[in-house]
Protein backbone atom coordinates (compact mmCIF):
# COMPACT_ATOMS: atom_id res chain seq x y z
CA UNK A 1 -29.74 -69.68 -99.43
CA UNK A 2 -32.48 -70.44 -96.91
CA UNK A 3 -35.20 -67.37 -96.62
CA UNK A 4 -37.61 -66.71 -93.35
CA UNK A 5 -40.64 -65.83 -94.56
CA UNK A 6 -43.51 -65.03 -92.64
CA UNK A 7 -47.09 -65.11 -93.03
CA UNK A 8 -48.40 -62.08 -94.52
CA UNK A 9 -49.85 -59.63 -91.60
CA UNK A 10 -51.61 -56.87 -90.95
CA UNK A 11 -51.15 -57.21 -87.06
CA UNK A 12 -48.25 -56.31 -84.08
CA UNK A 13 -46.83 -59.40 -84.76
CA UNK A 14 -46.12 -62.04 -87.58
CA UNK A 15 -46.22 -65.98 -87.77
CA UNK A 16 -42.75 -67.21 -89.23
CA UNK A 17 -41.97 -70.39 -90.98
CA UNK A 18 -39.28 -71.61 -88.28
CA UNK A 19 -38.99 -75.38 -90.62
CA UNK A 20 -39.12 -77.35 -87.59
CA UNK A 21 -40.98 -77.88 -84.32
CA UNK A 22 -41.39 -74.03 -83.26
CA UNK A 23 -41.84 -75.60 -79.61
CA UNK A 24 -38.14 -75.90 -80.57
CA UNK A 25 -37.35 -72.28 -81.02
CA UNK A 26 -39.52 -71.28 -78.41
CA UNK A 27 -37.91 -73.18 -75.94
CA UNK A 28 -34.37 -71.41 -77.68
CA UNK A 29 -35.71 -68.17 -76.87
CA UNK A 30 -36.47 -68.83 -73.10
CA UNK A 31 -33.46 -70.39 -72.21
CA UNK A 32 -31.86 -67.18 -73.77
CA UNK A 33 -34.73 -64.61 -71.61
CA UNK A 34 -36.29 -64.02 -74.73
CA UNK A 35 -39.88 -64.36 -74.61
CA UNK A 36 -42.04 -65.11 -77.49
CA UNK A 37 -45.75 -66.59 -77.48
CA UNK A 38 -46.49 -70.16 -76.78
CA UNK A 39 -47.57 -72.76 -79.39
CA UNK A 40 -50.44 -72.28 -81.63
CA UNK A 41 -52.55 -75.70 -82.52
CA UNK A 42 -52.50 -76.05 -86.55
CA UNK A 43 -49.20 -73.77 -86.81
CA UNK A 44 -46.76 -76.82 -85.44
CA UNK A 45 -43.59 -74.93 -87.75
CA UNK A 46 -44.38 -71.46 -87.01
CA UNK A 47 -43.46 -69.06 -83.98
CA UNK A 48 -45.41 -66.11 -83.16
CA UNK A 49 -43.32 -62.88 -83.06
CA UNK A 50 -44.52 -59.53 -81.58
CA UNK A 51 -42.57 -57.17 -83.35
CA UNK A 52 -41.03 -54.32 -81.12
CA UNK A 53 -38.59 -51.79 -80.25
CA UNK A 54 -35.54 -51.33 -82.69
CA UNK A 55 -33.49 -52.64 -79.53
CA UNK A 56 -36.01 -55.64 -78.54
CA UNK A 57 -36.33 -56.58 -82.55
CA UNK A 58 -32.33 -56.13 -82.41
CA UNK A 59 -31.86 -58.61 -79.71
CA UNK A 60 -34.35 -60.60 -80.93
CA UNK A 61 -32.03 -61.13 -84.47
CA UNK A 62 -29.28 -61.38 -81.84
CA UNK A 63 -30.61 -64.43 -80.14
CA UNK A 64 -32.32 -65.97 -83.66
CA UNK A 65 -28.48 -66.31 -84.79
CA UNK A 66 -27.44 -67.96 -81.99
CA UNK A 67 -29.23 -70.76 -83.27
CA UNK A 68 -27.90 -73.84 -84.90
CA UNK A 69 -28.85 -73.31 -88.89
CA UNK A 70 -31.95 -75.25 -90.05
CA UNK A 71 -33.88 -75.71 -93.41
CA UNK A 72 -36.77 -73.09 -94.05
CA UNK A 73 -39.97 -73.46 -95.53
CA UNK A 74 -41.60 -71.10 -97.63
C-alpha cells in the first residue's frame, strides 16, 4: 500500500509527495474546477494544498480519487 505523505507543516497548507510531475495533478485539479497553487521551482513531485473547509477538503479527496493510481514517494 502506497502512503501520501506530506511535508511536515506548521502553515494553512502542506506540500505533498504527488510521485510524479505535480504539473500533472495540478492540471487534474483544474480540469475538475479544483484549484490548487501553481508549480514551485525545486518541488517538481509535490503539489501545494491549502487546507480548508470540511466540504472544500471533502471535495478535494473527492477529486484526488478520481485520479488514475500512481506510485508515492515518501
Amino acid at each position: 500500500m502506497n502512503t501520501l505523505r506530506p511535508i511536515d507543516s506548521c502553515a494553512n497548507f502542506v506540500m505533498m509527495n504527488t510521485g510524479g510531475p505535480g504539473v500533472e495533478i495540478i492540471e487534474h485539479f483544474r480540469k475538475n474546477n479544483v484549484a490548487i497553487a501553481p508549480s514551485i521551482p525545486g518541488f517538481d513531485k509535490f503539489v501545494r494544498v491549502s487546507l480548508g473547509t470540511p466540504a472544500e477538503m471533502s471535495e478535494f479527496w473527492r477529486v484526488w480519487d478520481l485520479m488514475p493510481p500512481r506510485k508515492m514517494s515518501m
